[in-house]
Protein backbone atom coordinates (compact mmCIF):
# COMPACT_ATOMS: atom_id res chain seq x y z
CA UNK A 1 0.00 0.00 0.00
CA UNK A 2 1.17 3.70 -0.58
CA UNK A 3 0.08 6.49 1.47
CA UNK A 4 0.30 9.86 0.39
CA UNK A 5 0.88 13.13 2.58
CA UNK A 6 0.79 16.51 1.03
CA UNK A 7 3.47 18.53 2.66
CA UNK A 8 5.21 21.73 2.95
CA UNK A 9 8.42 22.42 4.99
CA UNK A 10 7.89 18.62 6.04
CA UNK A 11 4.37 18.96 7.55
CA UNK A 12 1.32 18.62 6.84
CA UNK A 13 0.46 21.13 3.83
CA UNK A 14 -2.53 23.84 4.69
CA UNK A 15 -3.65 23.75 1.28
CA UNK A 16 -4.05 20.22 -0.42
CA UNK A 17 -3.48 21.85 -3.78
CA UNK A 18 -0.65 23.63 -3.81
CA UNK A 19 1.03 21.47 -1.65
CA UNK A 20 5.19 21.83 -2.57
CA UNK A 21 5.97 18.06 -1.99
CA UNK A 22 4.42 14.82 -1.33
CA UNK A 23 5.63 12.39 0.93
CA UNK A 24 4.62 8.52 -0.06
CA UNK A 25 5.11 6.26 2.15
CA UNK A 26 5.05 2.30 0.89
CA UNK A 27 3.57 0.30 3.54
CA UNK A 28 3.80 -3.47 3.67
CA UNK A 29 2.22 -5.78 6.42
CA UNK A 30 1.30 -2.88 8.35
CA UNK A 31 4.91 -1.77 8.73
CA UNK A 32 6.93 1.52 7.09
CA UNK A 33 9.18 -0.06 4.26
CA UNK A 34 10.24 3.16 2.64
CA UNK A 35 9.76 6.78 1.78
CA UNK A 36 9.73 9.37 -0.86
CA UNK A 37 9.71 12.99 -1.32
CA UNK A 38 8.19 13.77 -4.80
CA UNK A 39 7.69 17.05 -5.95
CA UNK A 40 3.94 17.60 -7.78
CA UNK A 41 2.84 18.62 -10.56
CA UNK A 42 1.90 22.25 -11.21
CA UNK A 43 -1.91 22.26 -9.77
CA UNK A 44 -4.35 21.79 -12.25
CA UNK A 45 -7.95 20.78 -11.44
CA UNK A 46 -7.89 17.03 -12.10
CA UNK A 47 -3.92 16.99 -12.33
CA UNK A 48 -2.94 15.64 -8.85
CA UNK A 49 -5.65 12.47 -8.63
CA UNK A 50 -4.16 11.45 -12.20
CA UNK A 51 -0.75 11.74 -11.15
CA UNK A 52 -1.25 10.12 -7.40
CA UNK A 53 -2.85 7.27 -9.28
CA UNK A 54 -0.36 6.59 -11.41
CA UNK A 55 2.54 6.38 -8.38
CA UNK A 56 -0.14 3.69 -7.04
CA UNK A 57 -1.33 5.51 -3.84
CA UNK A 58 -4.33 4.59 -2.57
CA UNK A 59 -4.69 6.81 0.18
CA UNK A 60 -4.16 10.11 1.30
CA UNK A 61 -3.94 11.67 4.61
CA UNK A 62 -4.34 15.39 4.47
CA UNK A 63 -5.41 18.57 6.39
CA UNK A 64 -7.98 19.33 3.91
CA UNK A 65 -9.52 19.22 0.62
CA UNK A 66 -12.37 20.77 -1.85
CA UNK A 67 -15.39 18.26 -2.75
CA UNK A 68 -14.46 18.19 -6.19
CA UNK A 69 -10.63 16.97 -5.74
CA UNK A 70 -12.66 14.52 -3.30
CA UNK A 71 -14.69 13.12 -6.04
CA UNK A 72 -11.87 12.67 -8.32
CA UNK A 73 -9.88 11.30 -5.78
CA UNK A 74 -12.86 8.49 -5.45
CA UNK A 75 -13.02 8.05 -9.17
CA UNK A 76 -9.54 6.63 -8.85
CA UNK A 77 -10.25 4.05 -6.23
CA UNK A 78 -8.04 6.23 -3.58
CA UNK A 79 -9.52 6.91 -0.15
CA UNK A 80 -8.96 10.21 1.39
CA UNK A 81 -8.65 11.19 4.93
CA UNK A 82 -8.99 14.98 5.76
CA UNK A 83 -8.82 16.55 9.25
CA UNK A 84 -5.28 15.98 10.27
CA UNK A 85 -3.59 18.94 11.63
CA UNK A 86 0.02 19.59 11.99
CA UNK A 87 2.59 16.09 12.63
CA UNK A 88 5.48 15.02 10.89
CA UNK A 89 3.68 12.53 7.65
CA UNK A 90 5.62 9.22 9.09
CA UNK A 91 4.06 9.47 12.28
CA UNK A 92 0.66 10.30 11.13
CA UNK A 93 0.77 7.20 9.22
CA UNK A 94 1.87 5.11 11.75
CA UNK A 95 -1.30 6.35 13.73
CA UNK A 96 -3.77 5.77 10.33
CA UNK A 97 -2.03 2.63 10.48
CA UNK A 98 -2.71 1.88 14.58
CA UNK A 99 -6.25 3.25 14.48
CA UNK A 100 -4.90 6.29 16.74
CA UNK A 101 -5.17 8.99 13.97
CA UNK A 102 -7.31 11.89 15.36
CA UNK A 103 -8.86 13.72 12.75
CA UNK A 104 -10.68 17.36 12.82
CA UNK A 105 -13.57 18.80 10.44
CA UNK A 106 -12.11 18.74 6.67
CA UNK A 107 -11.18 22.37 6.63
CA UNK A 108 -10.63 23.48 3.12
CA UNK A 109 -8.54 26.85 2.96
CA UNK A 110 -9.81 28.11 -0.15
């Protein structure tokens, strides 16, 4: 499984979209096998689910996100989890994958 975590400066990016890097994490039997830093895309509308779905992630832990990029994100068979404030994207995956991630409301910053 990959997991996906839109960043900036190394945490969790404010704005889904224009996100500067991605960290994907490749998870196998529940444990952290590697990590990547990939930088995105320019933003697009429709650009990022493409481009995430091509790597192979199929989910994405992220502060927040618009209903659209939500719906495309679905269309691609890759489950999105908004809510998550602040947190360093290994450790929030370790929590997603512990069933100790706390989530907030899906704020959406633009």
């Amino acid at each position: 499984m990959k997991i996906a975590v839109p960043v900036d400066y190394g945490r969790v990016s404010a704005h889904f979209g224009r996100a500067t890097d991605f960290v994907v994490v490749h998870v196998e039997n529940q444990q952290i096998k590697k990590k990547e830093l990939l930088e995105p895309p320019p933003h697009e509308p429709g650009v990022l689910p493409r481009w995430l779905h091509e790597l192979g992630v199929e989910l994405i832990i992220a502060r927040g996100m618009g209903h659209r990029a939500m719906e495309l994100f679905a269309e691609k068979g890759i489950k999105v989890v908004t809510g998550v404030f602040g947190g360093d994207p290994e450790q929030l995956v370790r929590q997603y994958l512990t069933n100790k991630l706390v989530t907030r409301e899906n704020v959406c910053d633009h």
